[in-house]
Protein backbone atom coordinates (compact mmCIF):
# COMPACT_ATOMS: atom_id res chain seq x y z
CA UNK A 1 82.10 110.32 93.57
CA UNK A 2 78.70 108.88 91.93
CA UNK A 3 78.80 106.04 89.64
CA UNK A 4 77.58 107.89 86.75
CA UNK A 5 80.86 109.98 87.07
CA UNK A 6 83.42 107.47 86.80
CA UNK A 7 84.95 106.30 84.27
CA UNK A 8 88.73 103.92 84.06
CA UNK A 9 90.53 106.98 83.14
CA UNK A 10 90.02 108.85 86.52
CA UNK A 11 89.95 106.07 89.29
CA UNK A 12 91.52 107.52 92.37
CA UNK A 13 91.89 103.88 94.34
CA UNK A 14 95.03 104.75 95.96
CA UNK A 15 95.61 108.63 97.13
CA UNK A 16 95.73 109.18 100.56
CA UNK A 17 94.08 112.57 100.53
CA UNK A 18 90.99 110.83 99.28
CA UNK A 19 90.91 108.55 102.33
CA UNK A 20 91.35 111.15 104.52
CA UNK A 21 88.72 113.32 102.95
CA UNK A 22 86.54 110.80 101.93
CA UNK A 23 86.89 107.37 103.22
CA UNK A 24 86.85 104.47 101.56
CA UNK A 25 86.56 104.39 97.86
CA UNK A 26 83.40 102.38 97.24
CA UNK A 27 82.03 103.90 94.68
CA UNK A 28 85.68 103.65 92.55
CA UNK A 29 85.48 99.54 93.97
CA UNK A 30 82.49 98.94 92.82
CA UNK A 31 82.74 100.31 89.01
CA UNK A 32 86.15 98.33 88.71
CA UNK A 33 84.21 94.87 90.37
CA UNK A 34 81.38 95.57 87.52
CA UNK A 35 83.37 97.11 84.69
CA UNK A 36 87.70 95.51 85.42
CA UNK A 37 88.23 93.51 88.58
CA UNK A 38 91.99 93.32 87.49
CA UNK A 39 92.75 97.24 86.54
CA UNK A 40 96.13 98.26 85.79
CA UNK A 41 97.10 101.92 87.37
CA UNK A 42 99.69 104.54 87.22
CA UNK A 43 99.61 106.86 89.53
CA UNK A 44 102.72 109.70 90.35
CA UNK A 45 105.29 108.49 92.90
CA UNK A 46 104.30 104.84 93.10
CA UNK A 47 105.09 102.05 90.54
CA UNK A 48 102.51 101.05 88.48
CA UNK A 49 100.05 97.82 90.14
CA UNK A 50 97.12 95.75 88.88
CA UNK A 51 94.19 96.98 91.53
CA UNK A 52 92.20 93.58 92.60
CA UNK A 53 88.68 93.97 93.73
CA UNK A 54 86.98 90.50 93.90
CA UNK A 55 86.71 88.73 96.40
CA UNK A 56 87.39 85.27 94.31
CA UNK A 57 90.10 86.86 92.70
CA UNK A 58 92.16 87.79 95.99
CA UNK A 59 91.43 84.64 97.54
CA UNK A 60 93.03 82.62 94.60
CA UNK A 61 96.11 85.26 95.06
CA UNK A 62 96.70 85.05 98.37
CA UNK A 63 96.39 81.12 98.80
CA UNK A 64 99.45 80.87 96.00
CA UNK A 65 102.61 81.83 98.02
CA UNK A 66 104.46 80.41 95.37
CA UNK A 67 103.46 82.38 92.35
CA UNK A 68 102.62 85.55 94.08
CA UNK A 69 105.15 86.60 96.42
CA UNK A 70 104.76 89.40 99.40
CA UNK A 71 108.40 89.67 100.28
CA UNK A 72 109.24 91.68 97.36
CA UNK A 73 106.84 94.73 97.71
CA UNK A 74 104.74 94.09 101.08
CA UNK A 75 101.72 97.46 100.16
CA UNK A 76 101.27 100.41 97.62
CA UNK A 77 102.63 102.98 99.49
CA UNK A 78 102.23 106.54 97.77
CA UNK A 79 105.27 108.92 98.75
CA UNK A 80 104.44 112.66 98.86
CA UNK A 81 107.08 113.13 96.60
CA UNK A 82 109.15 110.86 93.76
CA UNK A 83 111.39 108.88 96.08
CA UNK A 84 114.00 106.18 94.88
CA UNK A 85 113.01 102.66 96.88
CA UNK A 86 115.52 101.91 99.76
CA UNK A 87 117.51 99.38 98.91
CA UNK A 88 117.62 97.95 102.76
CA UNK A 89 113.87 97.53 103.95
CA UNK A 90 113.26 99.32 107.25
CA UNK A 91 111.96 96.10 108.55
CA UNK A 92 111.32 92.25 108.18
CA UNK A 93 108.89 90.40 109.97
CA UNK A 94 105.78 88.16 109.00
CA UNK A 95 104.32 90.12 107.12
CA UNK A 96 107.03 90.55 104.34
CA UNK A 97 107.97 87.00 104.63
CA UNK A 98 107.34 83.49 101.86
CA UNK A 99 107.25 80.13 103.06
CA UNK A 100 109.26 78.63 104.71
CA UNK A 101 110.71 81.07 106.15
CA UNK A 102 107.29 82.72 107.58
CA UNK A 103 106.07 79.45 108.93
CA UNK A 104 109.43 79.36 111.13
CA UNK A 105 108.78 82.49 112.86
CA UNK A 106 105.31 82.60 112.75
CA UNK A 107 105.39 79.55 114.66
CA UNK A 108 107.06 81.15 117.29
CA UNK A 109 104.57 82.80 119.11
CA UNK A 110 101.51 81.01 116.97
CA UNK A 111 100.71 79.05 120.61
CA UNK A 112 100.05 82.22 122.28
CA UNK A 113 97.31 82.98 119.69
CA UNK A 114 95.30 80.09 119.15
CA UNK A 115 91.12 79.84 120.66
CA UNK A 116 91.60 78.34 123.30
CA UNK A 117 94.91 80.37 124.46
CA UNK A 118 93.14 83.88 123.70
CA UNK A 119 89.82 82.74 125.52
CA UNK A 120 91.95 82.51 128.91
CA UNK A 121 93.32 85.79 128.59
CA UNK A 122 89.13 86.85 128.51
CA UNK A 123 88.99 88.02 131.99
CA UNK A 124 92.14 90.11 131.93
CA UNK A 125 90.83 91.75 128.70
CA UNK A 126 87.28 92.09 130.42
CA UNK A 127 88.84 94.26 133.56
CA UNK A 128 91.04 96.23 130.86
CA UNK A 129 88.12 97.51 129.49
CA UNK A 130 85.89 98.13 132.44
CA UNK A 131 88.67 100.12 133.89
CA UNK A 132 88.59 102.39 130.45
CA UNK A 133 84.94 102.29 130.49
CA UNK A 134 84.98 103.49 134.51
CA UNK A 135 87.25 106.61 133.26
CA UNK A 136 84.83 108.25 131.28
CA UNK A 137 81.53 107.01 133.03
CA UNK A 138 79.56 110.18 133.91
CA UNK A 139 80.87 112.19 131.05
CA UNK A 140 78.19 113.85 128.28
CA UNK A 141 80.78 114.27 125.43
CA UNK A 142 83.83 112.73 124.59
CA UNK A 143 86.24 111.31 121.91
CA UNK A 144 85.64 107.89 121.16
CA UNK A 145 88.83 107.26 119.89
CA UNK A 146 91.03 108.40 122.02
CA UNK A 147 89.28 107.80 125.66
CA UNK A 148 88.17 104.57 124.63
CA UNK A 149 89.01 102.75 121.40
CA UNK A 150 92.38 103.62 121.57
CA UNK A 151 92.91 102.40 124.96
CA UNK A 152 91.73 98.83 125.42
CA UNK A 153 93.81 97.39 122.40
CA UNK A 154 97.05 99.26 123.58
CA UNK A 155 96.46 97.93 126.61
CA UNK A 156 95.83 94.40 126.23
CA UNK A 157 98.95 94.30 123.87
CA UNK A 158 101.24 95.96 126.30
CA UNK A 159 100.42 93.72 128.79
CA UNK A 160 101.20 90.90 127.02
CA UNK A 161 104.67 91.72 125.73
CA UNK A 162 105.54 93.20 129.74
CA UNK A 163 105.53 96.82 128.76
CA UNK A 164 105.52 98.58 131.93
CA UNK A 165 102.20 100.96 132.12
CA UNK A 166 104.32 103.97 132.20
CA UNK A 167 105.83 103.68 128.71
CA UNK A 168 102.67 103.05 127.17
CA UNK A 169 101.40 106.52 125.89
CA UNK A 170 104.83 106.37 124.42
CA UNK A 171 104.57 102.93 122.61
CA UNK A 172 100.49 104.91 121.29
CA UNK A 173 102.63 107.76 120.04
CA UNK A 174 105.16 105.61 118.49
CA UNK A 175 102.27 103.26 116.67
CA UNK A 176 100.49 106.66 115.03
CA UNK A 177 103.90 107.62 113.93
CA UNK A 178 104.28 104.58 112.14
CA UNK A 179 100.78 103.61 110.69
CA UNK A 180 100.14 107.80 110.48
CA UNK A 181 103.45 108.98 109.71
CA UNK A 182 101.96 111.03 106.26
CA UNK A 183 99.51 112.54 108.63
CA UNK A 184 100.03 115.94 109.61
CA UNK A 185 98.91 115.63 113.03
CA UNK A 186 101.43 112.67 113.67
CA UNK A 187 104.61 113.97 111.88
CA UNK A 188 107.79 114.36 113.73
CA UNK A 189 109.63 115.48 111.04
CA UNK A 190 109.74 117.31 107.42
CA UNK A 191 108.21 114.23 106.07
CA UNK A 192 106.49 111.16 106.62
CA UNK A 193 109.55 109.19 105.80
CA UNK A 194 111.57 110.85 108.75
CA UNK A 195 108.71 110.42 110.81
CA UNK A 196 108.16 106.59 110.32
CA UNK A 197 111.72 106.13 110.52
CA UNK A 198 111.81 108.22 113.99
CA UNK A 199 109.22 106.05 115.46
CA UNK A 200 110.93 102.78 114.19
CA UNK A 201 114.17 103.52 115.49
CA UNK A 202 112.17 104.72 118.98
CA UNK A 203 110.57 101.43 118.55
CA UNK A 204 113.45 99.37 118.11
CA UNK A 205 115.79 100.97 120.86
CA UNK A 206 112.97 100.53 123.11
CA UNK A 207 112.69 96.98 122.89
CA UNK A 208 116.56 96.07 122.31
CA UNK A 209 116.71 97.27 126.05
CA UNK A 210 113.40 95.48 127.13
CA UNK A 211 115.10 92.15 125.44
CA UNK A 212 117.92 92.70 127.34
CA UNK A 213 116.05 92.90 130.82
CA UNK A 214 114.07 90.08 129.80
CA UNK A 215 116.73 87.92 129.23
CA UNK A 216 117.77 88.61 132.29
CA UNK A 217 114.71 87.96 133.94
CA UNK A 218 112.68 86.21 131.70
CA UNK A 219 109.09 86.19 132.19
CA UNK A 220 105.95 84.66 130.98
CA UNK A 221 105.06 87.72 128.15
CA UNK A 222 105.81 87.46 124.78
CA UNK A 223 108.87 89.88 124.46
CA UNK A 224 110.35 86.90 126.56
CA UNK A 225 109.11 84.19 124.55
CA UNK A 226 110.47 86.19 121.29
CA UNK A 227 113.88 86.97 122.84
CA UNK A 228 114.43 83.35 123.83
CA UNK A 229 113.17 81.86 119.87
CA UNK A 230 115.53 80.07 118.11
CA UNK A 231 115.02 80.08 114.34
CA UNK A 232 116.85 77.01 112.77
CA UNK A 233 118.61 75.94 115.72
CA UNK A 234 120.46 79.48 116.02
CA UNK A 235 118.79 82.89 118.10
CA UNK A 236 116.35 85.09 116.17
CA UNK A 237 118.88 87.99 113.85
CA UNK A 238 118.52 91.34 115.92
CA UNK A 239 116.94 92.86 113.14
CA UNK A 240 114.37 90.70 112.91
CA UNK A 241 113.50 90.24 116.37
CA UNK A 242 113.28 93.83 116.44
CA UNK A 243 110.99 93.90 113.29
CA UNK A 244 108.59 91.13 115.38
CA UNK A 245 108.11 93.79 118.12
CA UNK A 246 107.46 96.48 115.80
CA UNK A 247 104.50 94.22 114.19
CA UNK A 248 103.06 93.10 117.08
CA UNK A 249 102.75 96.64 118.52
CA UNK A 250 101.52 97.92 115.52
CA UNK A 251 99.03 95.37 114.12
CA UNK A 252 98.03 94.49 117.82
CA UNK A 253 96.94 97.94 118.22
CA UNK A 254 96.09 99.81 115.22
CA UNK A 255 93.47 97.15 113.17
CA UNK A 256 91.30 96.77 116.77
CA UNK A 257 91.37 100.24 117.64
CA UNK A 258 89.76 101.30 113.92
CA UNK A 259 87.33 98.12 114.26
CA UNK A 260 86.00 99.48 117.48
CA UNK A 261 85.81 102.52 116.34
CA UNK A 262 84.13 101.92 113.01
CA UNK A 263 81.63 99.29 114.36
CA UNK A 264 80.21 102.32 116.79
CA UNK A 265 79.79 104.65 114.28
CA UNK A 266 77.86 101.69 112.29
CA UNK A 267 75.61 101.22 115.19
CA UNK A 268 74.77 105.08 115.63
CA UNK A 269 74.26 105.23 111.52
CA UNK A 270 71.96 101.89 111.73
CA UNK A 271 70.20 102.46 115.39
CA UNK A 272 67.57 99.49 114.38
CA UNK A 273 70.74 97.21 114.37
CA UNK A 274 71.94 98.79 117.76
CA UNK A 275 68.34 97.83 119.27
CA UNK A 276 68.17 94.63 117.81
CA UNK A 277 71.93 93.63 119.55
CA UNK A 278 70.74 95.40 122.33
CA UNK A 279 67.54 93.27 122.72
CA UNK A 280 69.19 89.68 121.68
CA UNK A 281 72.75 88.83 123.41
CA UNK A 282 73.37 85.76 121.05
CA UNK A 283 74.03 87.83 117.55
CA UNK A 284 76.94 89.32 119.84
CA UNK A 285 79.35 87.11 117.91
CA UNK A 286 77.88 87.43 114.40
CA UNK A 287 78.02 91.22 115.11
CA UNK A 288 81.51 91.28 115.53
CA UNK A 289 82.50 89.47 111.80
CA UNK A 290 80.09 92.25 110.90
CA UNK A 291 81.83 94.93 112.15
CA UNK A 292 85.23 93.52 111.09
CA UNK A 293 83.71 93.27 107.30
CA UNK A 294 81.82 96.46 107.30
CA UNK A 295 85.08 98.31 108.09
CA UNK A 296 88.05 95.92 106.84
CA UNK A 297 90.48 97.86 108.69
CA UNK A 298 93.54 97.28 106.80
CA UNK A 299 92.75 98.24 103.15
CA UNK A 300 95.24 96.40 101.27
CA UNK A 301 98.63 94.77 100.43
CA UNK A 302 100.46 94.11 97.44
CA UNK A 303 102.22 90.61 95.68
CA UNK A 304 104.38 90.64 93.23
CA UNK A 305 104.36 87.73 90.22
CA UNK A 306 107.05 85.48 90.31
CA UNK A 307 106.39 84.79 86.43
CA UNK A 308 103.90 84.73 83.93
CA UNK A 309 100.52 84.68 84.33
CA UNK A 310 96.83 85.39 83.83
CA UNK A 311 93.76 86.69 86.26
CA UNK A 312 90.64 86.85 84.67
CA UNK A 313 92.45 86.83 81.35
CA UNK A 314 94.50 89.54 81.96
CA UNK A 315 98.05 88.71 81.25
CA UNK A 316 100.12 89.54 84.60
CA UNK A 317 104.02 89.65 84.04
CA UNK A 318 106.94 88.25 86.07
CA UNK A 319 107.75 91.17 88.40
CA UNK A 320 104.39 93.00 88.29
CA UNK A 321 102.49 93.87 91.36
CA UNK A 322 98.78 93.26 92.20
CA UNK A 323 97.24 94.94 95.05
CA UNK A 324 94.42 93.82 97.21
CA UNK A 325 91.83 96.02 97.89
CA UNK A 326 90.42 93.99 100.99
CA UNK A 327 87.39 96.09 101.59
CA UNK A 328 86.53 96.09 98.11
CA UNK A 329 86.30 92.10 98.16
CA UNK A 330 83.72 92.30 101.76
CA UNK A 331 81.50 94.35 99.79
CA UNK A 332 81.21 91.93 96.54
CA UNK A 333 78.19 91.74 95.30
CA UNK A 334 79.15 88.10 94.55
CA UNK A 335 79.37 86.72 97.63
CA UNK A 336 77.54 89.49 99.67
CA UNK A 337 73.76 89.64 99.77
CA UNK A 338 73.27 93.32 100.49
CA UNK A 339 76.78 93.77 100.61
CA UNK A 340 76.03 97.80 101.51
CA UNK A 341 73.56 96.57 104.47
CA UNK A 342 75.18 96.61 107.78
CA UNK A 343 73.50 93.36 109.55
CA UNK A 344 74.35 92.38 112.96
CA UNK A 345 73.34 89.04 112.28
CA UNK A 346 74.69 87.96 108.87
CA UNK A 347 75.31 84.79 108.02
CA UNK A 348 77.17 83.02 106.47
CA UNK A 349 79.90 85.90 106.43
CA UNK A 350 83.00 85.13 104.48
CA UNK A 351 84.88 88.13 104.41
CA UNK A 352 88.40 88.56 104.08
CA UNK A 353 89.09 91.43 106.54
CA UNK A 354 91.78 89.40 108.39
CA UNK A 355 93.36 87.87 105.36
CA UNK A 356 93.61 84.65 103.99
CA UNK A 357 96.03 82.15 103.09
CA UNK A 358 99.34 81.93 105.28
CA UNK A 359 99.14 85.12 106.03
CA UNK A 360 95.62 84.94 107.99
CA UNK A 361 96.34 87.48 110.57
CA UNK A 362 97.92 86.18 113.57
CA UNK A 363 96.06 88.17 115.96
CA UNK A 364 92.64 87.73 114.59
CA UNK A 365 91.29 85.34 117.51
CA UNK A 366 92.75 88.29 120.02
CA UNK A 367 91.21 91.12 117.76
CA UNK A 368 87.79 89.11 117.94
CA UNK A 369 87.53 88.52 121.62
CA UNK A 370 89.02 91.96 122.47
CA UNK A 371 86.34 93.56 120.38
CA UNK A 372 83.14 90.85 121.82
CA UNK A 373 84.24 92.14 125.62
CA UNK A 374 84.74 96.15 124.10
CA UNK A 375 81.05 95.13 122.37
CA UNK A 376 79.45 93.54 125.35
CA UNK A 377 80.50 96.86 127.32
CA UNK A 378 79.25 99.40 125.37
CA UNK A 379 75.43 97.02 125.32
CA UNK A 380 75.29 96.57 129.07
CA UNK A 381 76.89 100.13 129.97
CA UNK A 382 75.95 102.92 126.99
CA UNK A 383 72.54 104.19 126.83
CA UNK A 384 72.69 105.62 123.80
CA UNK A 385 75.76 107.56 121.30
CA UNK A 386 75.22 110.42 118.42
CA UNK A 387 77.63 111.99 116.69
CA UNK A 388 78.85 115.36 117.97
CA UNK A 389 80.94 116.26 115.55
CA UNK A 390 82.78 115.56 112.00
CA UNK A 391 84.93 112.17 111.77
CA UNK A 392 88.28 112.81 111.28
CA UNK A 393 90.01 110.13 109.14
CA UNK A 394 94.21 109.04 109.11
CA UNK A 395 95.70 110.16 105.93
CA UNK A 396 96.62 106.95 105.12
CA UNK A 397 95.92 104.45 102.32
CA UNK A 398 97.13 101.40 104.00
CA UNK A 399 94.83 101.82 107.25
CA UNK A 400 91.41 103.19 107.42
CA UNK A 401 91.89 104.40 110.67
CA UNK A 402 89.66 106.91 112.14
CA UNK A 403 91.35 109.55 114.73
CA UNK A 404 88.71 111.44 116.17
CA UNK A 405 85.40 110.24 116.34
CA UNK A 406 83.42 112.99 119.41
CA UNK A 407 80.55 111.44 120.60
CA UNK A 408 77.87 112.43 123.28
CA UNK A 409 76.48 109.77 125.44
CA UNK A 410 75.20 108.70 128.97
CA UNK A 411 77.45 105.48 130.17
CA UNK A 412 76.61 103.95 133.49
CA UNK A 413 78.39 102.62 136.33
CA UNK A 414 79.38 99.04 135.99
CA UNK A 415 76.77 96.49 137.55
CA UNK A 416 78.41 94.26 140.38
């Protein structure tokens, strides 16, 4: 949709058929930054929200844990048809948690996370990925997502929480079901509700048994760490510690796969930029935050006001919801010089794509140095990618994942 064709009364910001059809909606983002950063909608199936596109504007949001709480309504999710909210949440884990109580079990596995932590982990994640890259070396055409993208996050996740390598096409299907589950190509069921709840109770069975092994043979992965955390003195609730494994799957997968994916197709759309990494190692790094704010992943999630209050004079009651349109805020004007440019060596680059606040994303040093090895591969290995084919995009407005991407290309052995 053009500019010129928009107007407040027919902003589509939230449908999933126009992310799967379309993509993101910048053109919609960028009206409401100009014309009403803080837009109420109403939409069928979905209680009415307060759509927040500026980047200021969800930074002062998120940093207020307080006044704008996440526990009560975690996204805007948009049923296919009217459906009465479930009284008992289908899970609870960081992300649907306030302080304290998110600081208590963030904490514990925070220590497998930090810089210095991930950066050890490096050459594991390096001979995950040459191994991927070694299984389609020779071949002309292929699917990015799903003989490479998909393959190096999944792994590097699974081998940190102990999965045995046989159950992990299972633990792939089982993440699609529940990031894709309104996707027709990823239902298991009449609906997408029977289809996410499928894959959660898969989930959940799945690593109730792998606790139980664990704790019989504890290890040094994190499904051990999590199965021996005490929260308050007492063991982690079932439910949550079943939650945790569900998240870490999920967001330990999903965001990295769509980053990889997305920061290709940026390089084949922008082949100057793909030259210019190609020809100067050191804007490896800057690249990356690139690629993480040119495709902002996860598109948004919602807070609700605890009471009274006002955002750019708008007057937001107790109990409403505002949703944050993440990849709106990476492209503001504001704070982005040539916000639309894709530039492997921006800087400074202060975008938002991994949160802010308490909520920062846990993984996000993992995601970054998963992504710099994935990067570094595809320089020294890939002569050169085009399209072959159209993009197929996850019905989803939560995740912009992409699920096929075909691609032909020449990629070479692996030097010594």
């Amino acid at each position: 949709m053009s500019q010129q064709q928009i107007s407040l009364e027919n902003l589509n910001v939230i449908g999933p058929d126009y992310y799967a059809k379309n993509g993101y909606p910048h053109a919609e983002w960028t009206y409401l930054r100009e014309h009403d950063p803080v837009h109420w909608c109403e939409y069928p199936n979905t209680d009415p929200f307060w759509a927040i596109t500026k980047h200021a504007d969800i930074v002062q949001i998120a940093k207020q844990p307080k006044l704008f709480s996440i526990a009560k309504r975690l996204l805007i999710f948009v049923p296919d048809t009217p459906s009465e909210p479930d009284p008992v949440p289908p899970f609870r884990h960081l992300l649907n948690m306030d302080p304290p109580e998110h600081g208590d079990y963030r904490g514990i596995v925070s220590a497998r996370f930090t810089p210095r932590a991930v950066r050890s982990l490096e050459p594991q994640i390096e001979a995950i990925t040459r191994k991927v890259f070694d299984g389609v070396t020779g071949k002309s055409r292929l699917d990015f997502v799903t003989d490479i993208s998909s393959k190096v996050p999944l792994a590097v996740i699974a081998e940190l929480l102990g999965v045995p390598q046989k159950d992990w096409d299972q633990l792939f299907r089982w993440t699609n079901e529940t990031i894709g589950g309104s996707d027709p190509e990823f239902q298991d069921g009449t609906n997408s509700d029977e289809t996410f709840d499928r894959a959660r109770i898969g989930l959940f069975n799945y690593f109730n048994n792998l606790v139980e092994e664990k704790t019989k043979n504890p290890g040094n992965d994190l499904t051990s760490v999590v199965a021996a955390a005490r929260i308050n003195g007492a063991p982690m609730p079932q439910f949550e510690m079943l939650s945790y494994f569900l998240l870490l799957v999920v967001a330990g997968n999903e965001t990295t796969r769509n980053a990889t994916t997305g920061g290709l197709r940026a390089l084949i759309e922008n082949p100057e930029q793909w030259e210019r990494l190609k020809k100067d190692r050191s804007l490896l790094k800057p690249a990356i935050e690139e690629i993480v704010r040119w495709t902002t992943p996860v598109i948004q999630f919602a807070r609700t006001a605890n009471e009274d209050t006002e955002i750019r004079d708008k007057k937001i009651a107790a109990g409403e919801t505002v949703c944050l349109f993440y990849p709106s805020a990476n492209r503001d004007e504001e704070v982005f010089e040539n916000p639309f440019t894709f530039d492997v060596g921006r800087n400074p680059n202060p975008h938002v794509a991994f949160g802010i606040g308490e909520h920062f994303c846990l993984g996000a040093n993992l995601a970054r140095l998963e992504l710099e090895v994935i990067f570094r591969e595809l320089i020294e290995r890939m002569e050169y990618a085009e399209l072959a084919g159209p993009v197929e995009r996850l019905r989803s407005s939560f995740v912009g994942g992409i699920k096929h991407m075909p691609i032909t290309t020449k990629i070479n052995p692996a030097r010594n």
